[in-house]
Protein backbone atom coordinates (compact mmCIF):
# COMPACT_ATOMS: atom_id res chain seq x y z
CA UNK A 1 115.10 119.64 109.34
CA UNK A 2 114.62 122.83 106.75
CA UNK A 3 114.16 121.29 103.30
CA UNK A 4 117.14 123.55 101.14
CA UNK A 5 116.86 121.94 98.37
CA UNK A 6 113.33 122.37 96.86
CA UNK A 7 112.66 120.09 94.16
CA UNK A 8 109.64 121.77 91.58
CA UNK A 9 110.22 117.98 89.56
CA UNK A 10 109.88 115.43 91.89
CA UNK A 11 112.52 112.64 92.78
CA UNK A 12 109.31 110.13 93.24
CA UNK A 13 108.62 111.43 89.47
CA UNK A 14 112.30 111.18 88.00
CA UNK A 15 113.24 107.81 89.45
CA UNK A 16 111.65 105.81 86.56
CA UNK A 17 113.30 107.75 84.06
CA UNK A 18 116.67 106.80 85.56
CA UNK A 19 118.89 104.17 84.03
CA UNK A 20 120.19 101.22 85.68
CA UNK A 21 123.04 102.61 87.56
CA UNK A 22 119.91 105.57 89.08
CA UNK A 23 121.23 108.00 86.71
CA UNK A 24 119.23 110.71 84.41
CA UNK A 25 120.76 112.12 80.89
CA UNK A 26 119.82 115.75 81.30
CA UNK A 27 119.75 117.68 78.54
CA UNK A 28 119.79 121.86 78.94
CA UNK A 29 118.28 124.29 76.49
CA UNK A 30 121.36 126.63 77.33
CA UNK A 31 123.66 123.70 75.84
CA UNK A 32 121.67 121.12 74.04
CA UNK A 33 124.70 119.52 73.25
CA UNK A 34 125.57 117.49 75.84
CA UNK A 35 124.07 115.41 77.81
CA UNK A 36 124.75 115.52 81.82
CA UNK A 37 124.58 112.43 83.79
CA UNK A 38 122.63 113.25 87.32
CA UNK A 39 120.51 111.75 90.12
CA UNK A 40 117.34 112.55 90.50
CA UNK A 41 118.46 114.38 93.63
CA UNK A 42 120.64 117.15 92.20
CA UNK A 43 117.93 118.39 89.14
CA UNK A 44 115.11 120.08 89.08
CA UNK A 45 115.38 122.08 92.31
CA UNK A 46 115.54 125.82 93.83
CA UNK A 47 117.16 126.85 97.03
CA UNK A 48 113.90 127.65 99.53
CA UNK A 49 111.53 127.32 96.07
CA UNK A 50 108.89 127.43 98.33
CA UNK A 51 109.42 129.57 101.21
CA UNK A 52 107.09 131.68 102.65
CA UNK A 53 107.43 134.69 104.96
CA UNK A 54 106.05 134.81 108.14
CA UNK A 55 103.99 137.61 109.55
CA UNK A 56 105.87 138.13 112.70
CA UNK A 57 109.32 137.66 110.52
CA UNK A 58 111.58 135.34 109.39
CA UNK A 59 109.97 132.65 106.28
CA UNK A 60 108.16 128.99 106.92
CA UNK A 61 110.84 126.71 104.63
CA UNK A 62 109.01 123.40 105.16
CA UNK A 63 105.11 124.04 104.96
CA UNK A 64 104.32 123.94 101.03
CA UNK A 65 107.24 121.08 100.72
CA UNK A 66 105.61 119.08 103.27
CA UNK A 67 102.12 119.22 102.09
CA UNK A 68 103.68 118.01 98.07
CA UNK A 69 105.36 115.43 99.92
CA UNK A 70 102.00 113.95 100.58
CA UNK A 71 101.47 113.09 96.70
CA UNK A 72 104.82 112.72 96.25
CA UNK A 73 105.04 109.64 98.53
CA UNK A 74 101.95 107.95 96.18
CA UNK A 75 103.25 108.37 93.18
CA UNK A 76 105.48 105.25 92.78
CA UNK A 77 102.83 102.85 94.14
CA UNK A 78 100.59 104.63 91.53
CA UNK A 79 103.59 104.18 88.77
CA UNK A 80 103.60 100.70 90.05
CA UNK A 81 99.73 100.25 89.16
CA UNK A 82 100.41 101.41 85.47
CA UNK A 83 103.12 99.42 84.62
CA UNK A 84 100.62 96.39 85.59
CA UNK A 85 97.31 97.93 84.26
CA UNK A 86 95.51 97.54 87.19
CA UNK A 87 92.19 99.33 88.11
CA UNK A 88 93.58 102.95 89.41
CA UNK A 89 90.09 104.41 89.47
CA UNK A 90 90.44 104.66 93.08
CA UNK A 91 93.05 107.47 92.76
CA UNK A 92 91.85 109.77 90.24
CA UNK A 93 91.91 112.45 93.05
CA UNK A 94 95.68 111.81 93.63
CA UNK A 95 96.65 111.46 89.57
CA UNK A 96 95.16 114.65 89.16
CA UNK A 97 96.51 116.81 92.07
CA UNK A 98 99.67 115.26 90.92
CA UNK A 99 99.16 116.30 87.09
CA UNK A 100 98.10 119.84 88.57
CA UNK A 101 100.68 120.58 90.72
CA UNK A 102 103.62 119.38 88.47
CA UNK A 103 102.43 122.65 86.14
CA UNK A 104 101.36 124.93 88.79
CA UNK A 105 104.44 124.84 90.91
CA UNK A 106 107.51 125.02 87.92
CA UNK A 107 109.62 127.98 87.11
CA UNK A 108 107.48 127.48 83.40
CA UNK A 109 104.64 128.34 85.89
CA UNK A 110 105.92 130.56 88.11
CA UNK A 111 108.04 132.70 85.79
CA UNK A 112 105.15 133.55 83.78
CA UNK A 113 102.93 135.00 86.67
CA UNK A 114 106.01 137.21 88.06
CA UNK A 115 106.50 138.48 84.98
CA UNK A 116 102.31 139.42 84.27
CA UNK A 117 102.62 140.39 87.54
CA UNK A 118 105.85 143.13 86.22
CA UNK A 119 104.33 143.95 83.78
CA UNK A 120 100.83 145.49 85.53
CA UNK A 121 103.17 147.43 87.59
CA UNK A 122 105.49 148.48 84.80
CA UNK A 123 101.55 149.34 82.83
CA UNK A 124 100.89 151.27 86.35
CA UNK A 125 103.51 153.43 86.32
CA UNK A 126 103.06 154.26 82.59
CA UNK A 127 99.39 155.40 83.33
CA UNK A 128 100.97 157.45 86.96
CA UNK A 129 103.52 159.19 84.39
CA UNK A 130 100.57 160.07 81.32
CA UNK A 131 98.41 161.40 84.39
CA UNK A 132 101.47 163.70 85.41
CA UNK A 133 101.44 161.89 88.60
CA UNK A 134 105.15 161.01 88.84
CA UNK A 135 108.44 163.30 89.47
CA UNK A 136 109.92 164.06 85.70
CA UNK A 137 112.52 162.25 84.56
CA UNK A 138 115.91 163.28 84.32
CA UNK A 139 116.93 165.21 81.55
CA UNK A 140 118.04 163.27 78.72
CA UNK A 141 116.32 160.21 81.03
CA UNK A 142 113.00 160.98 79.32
CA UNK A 143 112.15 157.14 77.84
CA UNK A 144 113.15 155.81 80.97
CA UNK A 145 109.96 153.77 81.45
CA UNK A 146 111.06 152.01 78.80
CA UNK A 147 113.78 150.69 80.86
CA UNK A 148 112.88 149.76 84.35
CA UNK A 149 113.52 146.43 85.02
CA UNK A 150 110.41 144.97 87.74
CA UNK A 151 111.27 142.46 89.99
CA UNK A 152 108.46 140.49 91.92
CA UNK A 153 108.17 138.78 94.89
CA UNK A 154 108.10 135.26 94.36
CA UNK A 155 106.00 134.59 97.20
CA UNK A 156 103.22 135.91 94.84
CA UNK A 157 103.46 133.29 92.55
CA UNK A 158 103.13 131.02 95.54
CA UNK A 159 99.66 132.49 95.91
CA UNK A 160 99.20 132.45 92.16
CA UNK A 161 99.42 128.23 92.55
CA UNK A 162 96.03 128.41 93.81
CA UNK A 163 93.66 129.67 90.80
CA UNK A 164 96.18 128.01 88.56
CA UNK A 165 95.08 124.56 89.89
CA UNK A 166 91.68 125.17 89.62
CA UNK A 167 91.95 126.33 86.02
CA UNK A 168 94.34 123.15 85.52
CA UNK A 169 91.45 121.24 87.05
CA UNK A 170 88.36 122.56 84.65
CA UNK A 171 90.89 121.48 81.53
CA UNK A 172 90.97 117.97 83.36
CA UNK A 173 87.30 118.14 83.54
CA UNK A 174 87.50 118.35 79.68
CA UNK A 175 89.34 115.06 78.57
CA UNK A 176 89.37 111.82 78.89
CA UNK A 177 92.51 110.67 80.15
CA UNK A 178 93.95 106.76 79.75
CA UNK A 179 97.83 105.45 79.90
CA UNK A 180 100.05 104.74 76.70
CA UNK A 181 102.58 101.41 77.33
CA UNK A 182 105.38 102.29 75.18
CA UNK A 183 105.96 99.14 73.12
CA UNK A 184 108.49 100.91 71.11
CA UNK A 185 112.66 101.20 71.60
CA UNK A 186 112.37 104.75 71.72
CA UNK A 187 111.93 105.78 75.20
CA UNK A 188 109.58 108.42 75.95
CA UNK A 189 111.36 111.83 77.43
CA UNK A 190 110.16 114.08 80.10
CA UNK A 191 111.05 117.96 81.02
CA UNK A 192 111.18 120.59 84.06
CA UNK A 193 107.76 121.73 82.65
CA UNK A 194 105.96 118.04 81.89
CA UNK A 195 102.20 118.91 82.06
CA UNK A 196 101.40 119.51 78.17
CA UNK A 197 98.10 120.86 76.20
CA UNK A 198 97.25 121.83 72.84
CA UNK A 199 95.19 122.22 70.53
CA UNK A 200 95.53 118.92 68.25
CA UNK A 201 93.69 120.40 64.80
CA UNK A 202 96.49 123.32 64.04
CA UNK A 203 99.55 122.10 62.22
CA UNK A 204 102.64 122.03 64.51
CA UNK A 205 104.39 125.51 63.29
CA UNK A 206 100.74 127.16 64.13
CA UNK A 207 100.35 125.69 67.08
CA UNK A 208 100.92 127.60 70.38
CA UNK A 209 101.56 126.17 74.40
CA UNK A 210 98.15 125.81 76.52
CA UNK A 211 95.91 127.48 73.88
CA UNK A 212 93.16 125.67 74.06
CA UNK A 213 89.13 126.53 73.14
CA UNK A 214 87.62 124.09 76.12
CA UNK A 215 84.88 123.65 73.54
CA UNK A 216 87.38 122.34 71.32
CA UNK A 217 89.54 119.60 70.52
CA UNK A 218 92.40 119.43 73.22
CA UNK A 219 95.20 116.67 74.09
CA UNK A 220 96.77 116.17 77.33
CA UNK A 221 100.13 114.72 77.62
CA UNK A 222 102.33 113.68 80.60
CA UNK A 223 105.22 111.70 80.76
CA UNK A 224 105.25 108.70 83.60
CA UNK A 225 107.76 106.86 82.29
CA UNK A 226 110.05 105.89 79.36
CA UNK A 227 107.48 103.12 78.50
CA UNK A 228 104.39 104.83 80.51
CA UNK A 229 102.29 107.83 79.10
CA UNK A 230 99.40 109.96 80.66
CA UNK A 231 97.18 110.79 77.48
CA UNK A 232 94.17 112.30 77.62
CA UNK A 233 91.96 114.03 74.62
CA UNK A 234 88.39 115.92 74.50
CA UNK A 235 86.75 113.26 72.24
CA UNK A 236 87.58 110.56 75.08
CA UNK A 237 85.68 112.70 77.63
CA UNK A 238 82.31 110.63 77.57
CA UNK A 239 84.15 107.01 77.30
CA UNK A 240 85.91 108.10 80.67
CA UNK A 241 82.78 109.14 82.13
CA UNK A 242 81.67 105.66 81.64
CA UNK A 243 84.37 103.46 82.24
CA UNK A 244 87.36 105.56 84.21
CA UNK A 245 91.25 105.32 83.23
CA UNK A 246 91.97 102.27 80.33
CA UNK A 247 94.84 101.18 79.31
CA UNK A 248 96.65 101.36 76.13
CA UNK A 249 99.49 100.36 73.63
CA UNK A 250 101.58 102.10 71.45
CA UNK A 251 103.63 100.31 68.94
CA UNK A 252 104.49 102.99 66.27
CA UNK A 253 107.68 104.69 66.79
CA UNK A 254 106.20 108.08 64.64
CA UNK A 255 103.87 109.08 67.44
CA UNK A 256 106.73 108.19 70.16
CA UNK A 257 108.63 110.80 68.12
CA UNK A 258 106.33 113.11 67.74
CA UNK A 259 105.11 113.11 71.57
CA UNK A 260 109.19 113.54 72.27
CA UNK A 261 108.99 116.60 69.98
CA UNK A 262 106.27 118.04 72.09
CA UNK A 263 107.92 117.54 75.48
CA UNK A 264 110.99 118.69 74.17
CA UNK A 265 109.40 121.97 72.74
CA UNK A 266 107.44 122.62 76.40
CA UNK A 267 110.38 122.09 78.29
CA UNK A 268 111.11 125.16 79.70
CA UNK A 269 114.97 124.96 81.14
CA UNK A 270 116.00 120.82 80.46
CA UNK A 271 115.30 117.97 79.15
CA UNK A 272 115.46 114.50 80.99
CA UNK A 273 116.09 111.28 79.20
CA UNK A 274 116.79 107.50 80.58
CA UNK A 275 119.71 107.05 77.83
CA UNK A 276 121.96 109.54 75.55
CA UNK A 277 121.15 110.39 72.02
CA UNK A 278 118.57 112.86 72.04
CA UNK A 279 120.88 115.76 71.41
CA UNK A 280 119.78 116.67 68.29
CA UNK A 281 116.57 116.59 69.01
CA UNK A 282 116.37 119.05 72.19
CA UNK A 283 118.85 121.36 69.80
CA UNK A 284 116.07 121.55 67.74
CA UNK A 285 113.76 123.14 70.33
CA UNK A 286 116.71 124.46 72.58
CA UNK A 287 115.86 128.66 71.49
CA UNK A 288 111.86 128.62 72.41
CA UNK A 289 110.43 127.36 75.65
CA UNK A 290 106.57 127.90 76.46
CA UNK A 291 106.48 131.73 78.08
CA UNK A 292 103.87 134.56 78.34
CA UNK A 293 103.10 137.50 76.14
CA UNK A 294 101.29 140.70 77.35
CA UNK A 295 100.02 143.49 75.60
CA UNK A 296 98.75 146.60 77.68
CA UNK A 297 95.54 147.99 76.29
CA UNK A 298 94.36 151.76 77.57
CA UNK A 299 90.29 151.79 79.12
CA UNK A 300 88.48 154.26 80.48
CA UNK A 301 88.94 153.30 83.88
CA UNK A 302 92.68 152.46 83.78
CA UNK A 303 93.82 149.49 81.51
CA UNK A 304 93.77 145.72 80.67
CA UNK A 305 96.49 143.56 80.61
CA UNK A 306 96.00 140.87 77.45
CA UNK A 307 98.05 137.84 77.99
CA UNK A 308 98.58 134.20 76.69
CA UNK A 309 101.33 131.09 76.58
CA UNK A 310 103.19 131.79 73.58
CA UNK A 311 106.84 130.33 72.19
CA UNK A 312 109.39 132.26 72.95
CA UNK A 313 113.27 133.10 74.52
CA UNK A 314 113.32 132.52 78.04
CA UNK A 315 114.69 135.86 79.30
CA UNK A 316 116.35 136.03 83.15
CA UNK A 317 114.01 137.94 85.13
CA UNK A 318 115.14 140.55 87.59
CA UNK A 319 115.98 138.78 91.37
CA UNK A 320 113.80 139.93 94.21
CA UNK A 321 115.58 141.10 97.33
CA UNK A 322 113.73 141.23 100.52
CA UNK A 323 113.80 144.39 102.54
CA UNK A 324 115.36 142.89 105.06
CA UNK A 325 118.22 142.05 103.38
């Protein structure tokens, strides 16, 4: 049957978040709040997310979800594996396809590239219009470049997935990466957007989302669990090398907080949390999520497009409507 719902966070990768009764507190940036109690079933989902359109018509619904489903389906066992440190060496390849995908394939993700991709049309036309190459504008119309909203296929930022895994992959290649057991009674949160990176010497307020020098100092963060962690950092690089994933515990509530600040500042639409009382925190980061900044640049031979992850308002982007609709 054709997969409607399309879930970008997995239900394999929610479940351990869940309290007892299966239950997530979900916390939204759009109203911080409250807290909304919901299974892992009806969060973190599109309708057809993943569709793709065919070449002799009509779109393939199943194809991409099918092939996720694949890691998806290995991920608790995995879990399973943390939780009793055992020797996971064996499925490296699977850990990190799973890391990759869960940033390649989220709105966080996906967003961004539609919107580069607007904006080297919107650049286009700007260069068409200097070159006297469009119709003029209506009369008193004459900034109206300035207001054309761009709206983008989203089955480009399908094909965008592609050389964002690979880049996802060459940061892998840069850090060591072990597991963190919570030993703390704060639980560790996770988001819509739970692949993190940064660059650990700036200060917090200078810091900015995925800008990284892979020469430099970087950490890697993902949530597995409210007592599990993914953590992974340049300066562990060699010791993984030699020895694989180790194990870990973390017993100072300070660093649980301050790895809950983090996920809660790259969450890009909500928050997920295995018990209530992280309101205030989420408030905190509710107005900036991790989005892209462009500046257009004129060249000889046309122009560049400068971009980077930056903190920002999450703004709604214009829908796409097929032609044949």
């Amino acid at each position: 049957m054709t997969k409607k719902r399309q879930h970008y966070v997995p239900r394999a990768y929610l479940r351990p978040f869940c309290d007892a009764g299966g239950r997530l507190y979900v916390y939204r940036k759009d109203d911080p709040t409250k807290a909304i109690q919901q299974s892992p079933d009806g969060v973190g989902f599109h309708k057809y997310f993943y569709s793709q359109p065919l070449p002799d018509g009509g779109h393939d619904h199943d194809k991409l979800e099918n092939f996720f489903s694949k890691y998806e389906a290995k991920w608790p066992e995995i879990v399973q594996k943390f939780r009793a440190k055992e020797n996971v060496n064996d499925a490296l390849g699977t850990i990190y396809a799973f890391i990759a995908l869960q940033r390649a394939r989220v709105p966080a993700a996906r967003d961004a590239c539609e919107r580069l991709l607007a904006e080297a049309v919107i650049a286009t036309l700007r260069q068409l219009g200097a070159a006297g190459k469009l119709p003029p504008p209506p009369k008193g119309c004459e900034d109206i470049l300035d207001h054309v909203a761009v709206a983008i296929d989203p089955h480009q930022s399908i094909h965008a997935m592609v050389p964002s895994i690979n880049g996802i992959g060459n940061l892998l290649g840069q850090v060591g990466i072990g597991v963190l057991h919570n030993k703390t009674d704060v639980p560790f949160l996770t988001s819509d957007n739970p692949v993190i990176w940064f660059d650990p010497s700036l200060p917090e307020d200078q810091m900015q989302p995925y800008a990284v020098r892979l020469d430099g100092p970087i950490v890697l963060m993902f949530p597995v669990a409210p007592d599990l962690m993914i953590y992974g950092h340049s300066t562990k690089r060699d010791q993984f090398a030699c020895h694989g994933l180790c194990y870990g515990e973390l017993s100072d509530v300070t660093t649980v907080e301050k790895m809950n600040r983090q996920i809660c500042r790259f969450a890009y639409e909500s928050v997920f949390a295995s018990k209530p009382g992280f309101d205030k925190l989420v408030k905190e980061h509710a107005d900036v999520s991790p989005v892209v900044w462009t500046e257009t640049i004129p060249a000889p031979s046309g122009q560049y497009i400068l971009f980077r992850s930056v903190w920002g308002e999450r703004t709604r982007k214009p829908k796409w409507k097929p032609r044949d609709q």
